[in-house]
C-alpha atoms as a PDB file:
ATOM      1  CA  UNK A   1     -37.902  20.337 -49.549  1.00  0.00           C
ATOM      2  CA  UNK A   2     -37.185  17.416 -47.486  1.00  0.00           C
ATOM      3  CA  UNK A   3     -40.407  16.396 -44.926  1.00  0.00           C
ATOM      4  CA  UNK A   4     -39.739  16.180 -41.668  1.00  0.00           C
ATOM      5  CA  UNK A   5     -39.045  13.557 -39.372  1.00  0.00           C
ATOM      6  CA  UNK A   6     -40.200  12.891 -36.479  1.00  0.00           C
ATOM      7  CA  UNK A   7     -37.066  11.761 -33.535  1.00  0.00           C
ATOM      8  CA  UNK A   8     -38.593   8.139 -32.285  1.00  0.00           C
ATOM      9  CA  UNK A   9     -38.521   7.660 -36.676  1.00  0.00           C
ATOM     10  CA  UNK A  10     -35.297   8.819 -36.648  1.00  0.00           C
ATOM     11  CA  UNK A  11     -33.881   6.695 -33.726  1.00  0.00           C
ATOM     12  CA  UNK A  12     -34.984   3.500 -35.033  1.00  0.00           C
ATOM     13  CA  UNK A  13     -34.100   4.640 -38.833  1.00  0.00           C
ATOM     14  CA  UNK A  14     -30.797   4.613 -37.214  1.00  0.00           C
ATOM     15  CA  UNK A  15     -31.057   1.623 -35.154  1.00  0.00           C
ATOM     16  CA  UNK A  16     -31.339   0.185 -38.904  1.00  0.00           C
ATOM     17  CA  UNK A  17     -28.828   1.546 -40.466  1.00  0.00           C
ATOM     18  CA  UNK A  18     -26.152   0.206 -37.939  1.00  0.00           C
ATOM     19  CA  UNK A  19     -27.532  -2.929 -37.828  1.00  0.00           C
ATOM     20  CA  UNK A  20     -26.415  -3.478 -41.228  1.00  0.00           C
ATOM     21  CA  UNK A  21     -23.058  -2.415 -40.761  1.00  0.00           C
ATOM     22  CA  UNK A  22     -20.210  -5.268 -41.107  1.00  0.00           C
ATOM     23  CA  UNK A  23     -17.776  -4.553 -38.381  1.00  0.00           C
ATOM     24  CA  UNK A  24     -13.710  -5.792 -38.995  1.00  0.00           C
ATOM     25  CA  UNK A  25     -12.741  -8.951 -37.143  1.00  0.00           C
ATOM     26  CA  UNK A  26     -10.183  -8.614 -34.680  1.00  0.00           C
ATOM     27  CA  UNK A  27      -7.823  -9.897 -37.248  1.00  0.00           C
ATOM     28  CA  UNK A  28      -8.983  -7.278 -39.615  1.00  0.00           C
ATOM     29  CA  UNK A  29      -7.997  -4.770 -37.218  1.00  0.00           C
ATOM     30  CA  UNK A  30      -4.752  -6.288 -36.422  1.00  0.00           C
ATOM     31  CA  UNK A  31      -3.740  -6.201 -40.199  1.00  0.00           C
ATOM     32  CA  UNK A  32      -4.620  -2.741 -40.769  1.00  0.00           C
ATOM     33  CA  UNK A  33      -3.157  -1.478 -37.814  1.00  0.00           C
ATOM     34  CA  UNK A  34       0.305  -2.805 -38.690  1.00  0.00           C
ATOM     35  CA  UNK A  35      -0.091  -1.712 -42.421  1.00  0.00           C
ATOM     36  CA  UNK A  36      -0.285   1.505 -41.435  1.00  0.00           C
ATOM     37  CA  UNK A  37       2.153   1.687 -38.479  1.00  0.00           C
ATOM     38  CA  UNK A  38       4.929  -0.077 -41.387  1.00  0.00           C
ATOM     39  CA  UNK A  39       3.613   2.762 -43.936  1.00  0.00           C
ATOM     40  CA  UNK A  40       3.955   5.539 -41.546  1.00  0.00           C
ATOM     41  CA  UNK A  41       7.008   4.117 -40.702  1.00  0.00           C
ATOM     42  CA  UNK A  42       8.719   4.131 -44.446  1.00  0.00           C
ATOM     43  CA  UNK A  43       6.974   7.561 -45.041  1.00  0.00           C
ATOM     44  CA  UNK A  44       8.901   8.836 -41.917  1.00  0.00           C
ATOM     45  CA  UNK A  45      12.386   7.552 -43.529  1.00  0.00           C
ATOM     46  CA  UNK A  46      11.333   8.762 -46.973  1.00  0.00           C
ATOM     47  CA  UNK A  47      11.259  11.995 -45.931  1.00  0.00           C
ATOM     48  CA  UNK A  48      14.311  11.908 -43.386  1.00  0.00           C
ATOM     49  CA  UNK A  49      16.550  10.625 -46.788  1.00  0.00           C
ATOM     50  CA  UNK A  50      15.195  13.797 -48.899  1.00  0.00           C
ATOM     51  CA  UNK A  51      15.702  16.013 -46.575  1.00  0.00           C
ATOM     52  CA  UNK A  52      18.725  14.839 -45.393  1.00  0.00           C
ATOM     53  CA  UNK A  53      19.650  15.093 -48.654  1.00  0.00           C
ATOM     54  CA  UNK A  54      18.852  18.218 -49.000  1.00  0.00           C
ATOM     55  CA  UNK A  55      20.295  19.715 -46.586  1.00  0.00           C
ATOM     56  CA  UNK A  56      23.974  17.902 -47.283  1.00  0.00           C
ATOM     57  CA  UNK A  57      23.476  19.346 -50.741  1.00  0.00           C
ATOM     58  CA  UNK A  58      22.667  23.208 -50.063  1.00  0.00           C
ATOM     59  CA  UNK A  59      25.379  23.174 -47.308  1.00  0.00           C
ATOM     60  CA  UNK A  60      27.900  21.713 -49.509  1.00  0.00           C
ATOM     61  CA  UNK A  61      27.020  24.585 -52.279  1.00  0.00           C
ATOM     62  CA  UNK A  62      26.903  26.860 -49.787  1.00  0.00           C
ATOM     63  CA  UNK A  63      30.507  26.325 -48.495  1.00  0.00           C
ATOM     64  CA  UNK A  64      31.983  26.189 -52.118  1.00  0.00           C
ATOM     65  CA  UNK A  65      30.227  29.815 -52.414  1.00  0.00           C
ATOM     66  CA  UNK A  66      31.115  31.345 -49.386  1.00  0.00           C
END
């Protein structure tokens, strides 16, 4: 069982703990950003070619069926 501790402790255990954290530069930030925006981007047509895809292919079985 864990002891307990007690909040002005806690605060500056804290306080600690984000002091050691290395924040992105502003150019780190930049790059990811667009990374992401250009992934999301190709995911987006990705999926708009397979299901467009799709779709031409069931409705062309479809009207050779019906």
């Amino acid at each position: 069982m864990a002891t307990k501790t007690n909040p002005l402790q806690f605060i500056q255990q804290v306080r600690a703990e984000v002091a050691k954290v290395v924040w992105p530069t502003r150019r780190e930030v930049v790059l990811t950003t667009v990374m992401v925006l250009i992934m999301a981007t190709l995911t987006a047509i990705f999926f708009f070619l397979v299901d467009l895809l799709i779709r031409t292919g069931l409705q062309t079985l479809l009207s050779v069926v019906s």
